[in-house]
N, C-alpha and C. Protein backbone atom coordinates (compact mmCIF):
# COMPACT_ATOMS: atom_id res chain seq x y z
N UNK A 1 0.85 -1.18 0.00
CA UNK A 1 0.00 0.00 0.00
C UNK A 1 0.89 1.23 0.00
N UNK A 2 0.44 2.16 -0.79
CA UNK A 2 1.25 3.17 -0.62
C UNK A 2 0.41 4.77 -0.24
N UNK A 3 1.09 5.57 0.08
CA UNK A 3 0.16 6.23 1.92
C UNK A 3 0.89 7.46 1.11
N UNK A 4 0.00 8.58 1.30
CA UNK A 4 0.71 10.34 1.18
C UNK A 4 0.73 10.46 2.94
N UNK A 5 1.93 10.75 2.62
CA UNK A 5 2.23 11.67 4.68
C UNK A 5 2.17 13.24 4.52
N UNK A 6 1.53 13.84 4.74
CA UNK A 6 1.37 15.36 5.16
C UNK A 6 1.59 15.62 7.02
N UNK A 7 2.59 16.59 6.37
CA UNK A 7 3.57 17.17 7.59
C UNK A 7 2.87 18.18 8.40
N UNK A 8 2.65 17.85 9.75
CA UNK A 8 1.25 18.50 10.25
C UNK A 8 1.79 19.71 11.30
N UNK A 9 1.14 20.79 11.60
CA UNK A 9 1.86 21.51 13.37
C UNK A 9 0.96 21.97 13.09
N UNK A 10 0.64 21.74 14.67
CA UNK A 10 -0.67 22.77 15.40
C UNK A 10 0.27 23.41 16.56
N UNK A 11 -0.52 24.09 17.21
CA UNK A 11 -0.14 25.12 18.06
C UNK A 11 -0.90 24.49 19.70
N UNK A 12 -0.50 24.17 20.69
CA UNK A 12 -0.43 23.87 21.98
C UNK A 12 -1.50 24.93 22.96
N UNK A 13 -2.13 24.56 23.53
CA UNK A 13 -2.71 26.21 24.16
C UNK A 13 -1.69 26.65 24.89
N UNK A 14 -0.78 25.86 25.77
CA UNK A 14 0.24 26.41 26.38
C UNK A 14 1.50 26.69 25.48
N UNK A 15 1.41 27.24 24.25
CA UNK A 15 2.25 28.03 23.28
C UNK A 15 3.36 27.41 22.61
N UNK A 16 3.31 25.95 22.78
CA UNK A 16 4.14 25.24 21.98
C UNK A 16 3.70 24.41 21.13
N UNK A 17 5.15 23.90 19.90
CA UNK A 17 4.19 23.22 18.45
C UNK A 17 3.95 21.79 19.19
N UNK A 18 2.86 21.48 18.39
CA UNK A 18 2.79 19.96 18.33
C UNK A 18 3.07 19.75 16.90
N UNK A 19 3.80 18.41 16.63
CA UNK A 19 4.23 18.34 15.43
C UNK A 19 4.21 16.86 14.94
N UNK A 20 3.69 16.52 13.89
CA UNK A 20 3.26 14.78 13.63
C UNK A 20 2.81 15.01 12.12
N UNK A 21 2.93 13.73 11.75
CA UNK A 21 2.67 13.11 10.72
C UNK A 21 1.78 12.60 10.35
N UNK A 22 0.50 12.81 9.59
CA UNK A 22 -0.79 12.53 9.46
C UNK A 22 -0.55 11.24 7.75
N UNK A 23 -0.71 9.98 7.82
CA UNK A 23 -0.58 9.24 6.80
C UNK A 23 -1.63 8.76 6.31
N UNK A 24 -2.34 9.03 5.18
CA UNK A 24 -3.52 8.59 4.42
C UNK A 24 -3.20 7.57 3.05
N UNK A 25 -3.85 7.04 2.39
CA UNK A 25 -4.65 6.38 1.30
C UNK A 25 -3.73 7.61 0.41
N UNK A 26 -2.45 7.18 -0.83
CA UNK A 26 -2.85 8.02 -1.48
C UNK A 26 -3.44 8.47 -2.45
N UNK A 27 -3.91 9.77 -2.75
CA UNK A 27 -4.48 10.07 -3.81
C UNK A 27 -5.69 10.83 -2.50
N UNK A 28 -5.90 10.80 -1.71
CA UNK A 28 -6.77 11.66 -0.60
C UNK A 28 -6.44 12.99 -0.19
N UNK A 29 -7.62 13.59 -0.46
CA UNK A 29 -7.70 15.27 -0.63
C UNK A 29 -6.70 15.72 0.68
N UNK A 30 -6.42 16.70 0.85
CA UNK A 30 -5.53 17.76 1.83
C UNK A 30 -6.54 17.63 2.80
N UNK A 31 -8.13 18.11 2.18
CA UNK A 31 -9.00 18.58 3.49
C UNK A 31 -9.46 17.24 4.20
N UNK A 32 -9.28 16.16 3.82
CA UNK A 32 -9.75 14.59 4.38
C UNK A 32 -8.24 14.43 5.30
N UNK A 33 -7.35 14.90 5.15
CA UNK A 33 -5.81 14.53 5.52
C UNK A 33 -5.83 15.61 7.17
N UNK A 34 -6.25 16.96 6.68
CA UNK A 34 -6.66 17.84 7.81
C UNK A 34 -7.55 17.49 8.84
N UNK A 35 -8.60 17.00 8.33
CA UNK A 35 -9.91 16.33 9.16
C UNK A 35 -9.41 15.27 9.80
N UNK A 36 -8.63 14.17 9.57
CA UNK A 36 -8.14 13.17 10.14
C UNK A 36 -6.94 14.02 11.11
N UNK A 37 -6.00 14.68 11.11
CA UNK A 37 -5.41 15.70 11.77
C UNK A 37 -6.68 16.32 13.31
N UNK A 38 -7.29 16.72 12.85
CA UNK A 38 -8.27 17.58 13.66
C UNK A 38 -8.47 16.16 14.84
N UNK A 39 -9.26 15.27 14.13
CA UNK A 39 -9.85 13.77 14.20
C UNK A 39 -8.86 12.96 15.55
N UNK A 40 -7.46 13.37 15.34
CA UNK A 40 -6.43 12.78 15.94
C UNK A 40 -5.86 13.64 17.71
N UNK A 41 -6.18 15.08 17.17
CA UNK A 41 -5.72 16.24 18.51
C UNK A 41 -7.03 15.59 19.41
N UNK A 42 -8.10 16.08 18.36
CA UNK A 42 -9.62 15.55 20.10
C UNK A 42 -9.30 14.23 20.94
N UNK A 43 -8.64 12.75 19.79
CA UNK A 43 -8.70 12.18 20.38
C UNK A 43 -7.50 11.75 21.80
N UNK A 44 -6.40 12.53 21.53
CA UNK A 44 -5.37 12.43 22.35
C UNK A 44 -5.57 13.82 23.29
N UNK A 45 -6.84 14.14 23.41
CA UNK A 45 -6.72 15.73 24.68
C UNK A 45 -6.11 16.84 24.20
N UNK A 46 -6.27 16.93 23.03
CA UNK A 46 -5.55 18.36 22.42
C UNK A 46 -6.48 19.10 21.55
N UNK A 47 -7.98 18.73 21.95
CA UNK A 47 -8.72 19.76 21.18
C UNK A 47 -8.87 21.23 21.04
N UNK A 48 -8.18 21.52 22.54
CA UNK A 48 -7.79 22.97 22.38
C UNK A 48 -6.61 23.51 21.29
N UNK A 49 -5.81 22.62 20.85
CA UNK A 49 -4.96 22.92 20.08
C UNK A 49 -5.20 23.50 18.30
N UNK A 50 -4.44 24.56 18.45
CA UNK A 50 -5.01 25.23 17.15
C UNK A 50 -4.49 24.64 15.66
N UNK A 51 -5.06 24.17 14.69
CA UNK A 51 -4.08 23.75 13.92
C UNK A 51 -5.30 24.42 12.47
N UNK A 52 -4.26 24.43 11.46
CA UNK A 52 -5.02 25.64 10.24
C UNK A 52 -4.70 24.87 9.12
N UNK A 53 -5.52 24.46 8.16
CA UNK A 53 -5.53 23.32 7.07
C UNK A 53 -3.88 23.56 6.20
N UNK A 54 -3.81 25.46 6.21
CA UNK A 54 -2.43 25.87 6.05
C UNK A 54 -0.87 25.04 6.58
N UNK A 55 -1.14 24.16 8.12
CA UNK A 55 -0.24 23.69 8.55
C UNK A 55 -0.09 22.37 8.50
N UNK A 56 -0.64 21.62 7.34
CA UNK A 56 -1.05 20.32 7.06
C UNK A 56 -0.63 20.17 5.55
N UNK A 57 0.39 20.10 5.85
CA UNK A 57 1.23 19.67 3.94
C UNK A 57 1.26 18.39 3.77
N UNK A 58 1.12 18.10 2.14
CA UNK A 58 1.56 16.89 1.78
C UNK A 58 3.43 17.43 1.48
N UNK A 59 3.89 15.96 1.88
CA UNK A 59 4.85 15.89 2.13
C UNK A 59 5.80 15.15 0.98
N UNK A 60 5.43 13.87 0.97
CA UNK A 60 5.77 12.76 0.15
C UNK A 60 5.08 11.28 0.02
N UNK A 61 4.99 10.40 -0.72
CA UNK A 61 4.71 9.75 -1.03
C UNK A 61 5.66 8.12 -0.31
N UNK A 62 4.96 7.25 -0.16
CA UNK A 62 5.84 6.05 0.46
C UNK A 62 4.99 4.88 0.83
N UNK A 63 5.95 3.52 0.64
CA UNK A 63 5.26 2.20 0.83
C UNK A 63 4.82 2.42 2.47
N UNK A 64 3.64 1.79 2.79
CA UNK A 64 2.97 1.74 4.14
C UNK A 64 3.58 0.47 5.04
N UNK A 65 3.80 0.27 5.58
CA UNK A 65 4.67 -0.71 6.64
C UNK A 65 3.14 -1.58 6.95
N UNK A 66 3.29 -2.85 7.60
CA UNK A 66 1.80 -3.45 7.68
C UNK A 66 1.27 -3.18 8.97
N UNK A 67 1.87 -2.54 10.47
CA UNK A 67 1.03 -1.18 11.02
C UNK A 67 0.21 -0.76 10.80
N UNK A 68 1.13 0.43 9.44
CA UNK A 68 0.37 1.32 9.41
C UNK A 68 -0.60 1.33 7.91
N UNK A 69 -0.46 0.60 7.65
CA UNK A 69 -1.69 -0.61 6.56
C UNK A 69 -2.33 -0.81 7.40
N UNK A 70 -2.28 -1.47 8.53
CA UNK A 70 -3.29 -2.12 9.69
C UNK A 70 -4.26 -1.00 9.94
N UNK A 71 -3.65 0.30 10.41
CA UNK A 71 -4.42 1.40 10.94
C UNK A 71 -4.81 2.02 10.11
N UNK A 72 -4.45 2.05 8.98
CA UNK A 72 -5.34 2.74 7.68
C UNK A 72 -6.38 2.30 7.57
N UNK A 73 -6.28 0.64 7.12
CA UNK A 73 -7.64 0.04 6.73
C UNK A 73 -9.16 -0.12 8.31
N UNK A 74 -8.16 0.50 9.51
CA UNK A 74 -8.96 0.41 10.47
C UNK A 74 -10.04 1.85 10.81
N UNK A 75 -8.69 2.67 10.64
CA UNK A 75 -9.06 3.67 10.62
C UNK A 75 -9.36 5.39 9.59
N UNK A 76 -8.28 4.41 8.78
CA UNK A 76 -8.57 5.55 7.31
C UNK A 76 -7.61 6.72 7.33
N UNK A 77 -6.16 6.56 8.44
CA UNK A 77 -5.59 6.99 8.72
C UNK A 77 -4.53 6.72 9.90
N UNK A 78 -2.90 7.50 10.28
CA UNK A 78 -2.42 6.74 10.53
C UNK A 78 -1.18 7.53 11.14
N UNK A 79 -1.13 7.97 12.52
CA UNK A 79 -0.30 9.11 12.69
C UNK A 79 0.90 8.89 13.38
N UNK A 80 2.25 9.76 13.06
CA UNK A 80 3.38 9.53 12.99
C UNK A 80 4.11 10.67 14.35
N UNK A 81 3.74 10.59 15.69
CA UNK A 81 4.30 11.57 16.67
C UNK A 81 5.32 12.03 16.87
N UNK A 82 5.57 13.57 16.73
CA UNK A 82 7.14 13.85 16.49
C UNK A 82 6.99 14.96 18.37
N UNK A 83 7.51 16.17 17.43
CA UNK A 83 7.32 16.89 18.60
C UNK A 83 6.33 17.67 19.16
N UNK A 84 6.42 17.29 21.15
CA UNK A 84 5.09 17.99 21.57
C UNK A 84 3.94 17.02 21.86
N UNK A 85 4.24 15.77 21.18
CA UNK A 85 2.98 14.92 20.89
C UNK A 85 2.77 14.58 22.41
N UNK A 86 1.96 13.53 22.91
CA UNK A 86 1.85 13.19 24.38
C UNK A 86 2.03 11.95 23.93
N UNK A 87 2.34 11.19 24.96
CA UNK A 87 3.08 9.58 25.23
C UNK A 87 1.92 8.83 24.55
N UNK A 88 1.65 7.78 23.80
CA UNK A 88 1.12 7.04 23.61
C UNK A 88 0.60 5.93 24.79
């Protein structure tokens, strides 16, 4: 399977980035890639966090590992925690 990763940062209410990797299906719109972004802050306690469809790039293109194949086909998406993120 091969996945578009768009390079994501939102903004923290306490004034720092959060920064991650949002991995979709590719060939899936920016605003389905954002929504799954949005989709991902509520569910980890960061709905206060500001993030702007502007800060949600596609990035590049790449084979999906069977993970994150697993969590695609589960969830339709598939996220990559860099900085800021909270512990899994």
């Amino acid at each position: 399977m091969k996945v578009d990763v768009y390079d994501t940062y939102a903004a923290g209410s306490d004034g720092g980035t959060i920064h991650f990797d949002v991995l979709v299906p590719t060939g899936t719109s920016p605003e389905v890639a954002f929504r799954h972004a949005c989709k991902w802050l509520s569910t980890v306690g960061l709905n206060d966090a500001e993030l702007k469809q502007s800060r949600c790039n596609f990035c590049h293109t790449e084979s999906a590992s069977e993970k994150v194949a697993s969590d695609i086909e589960a969830d339709g998406f598939h996220i990559i925690r860099m900085e800021g993120c909270p512990a899994s």
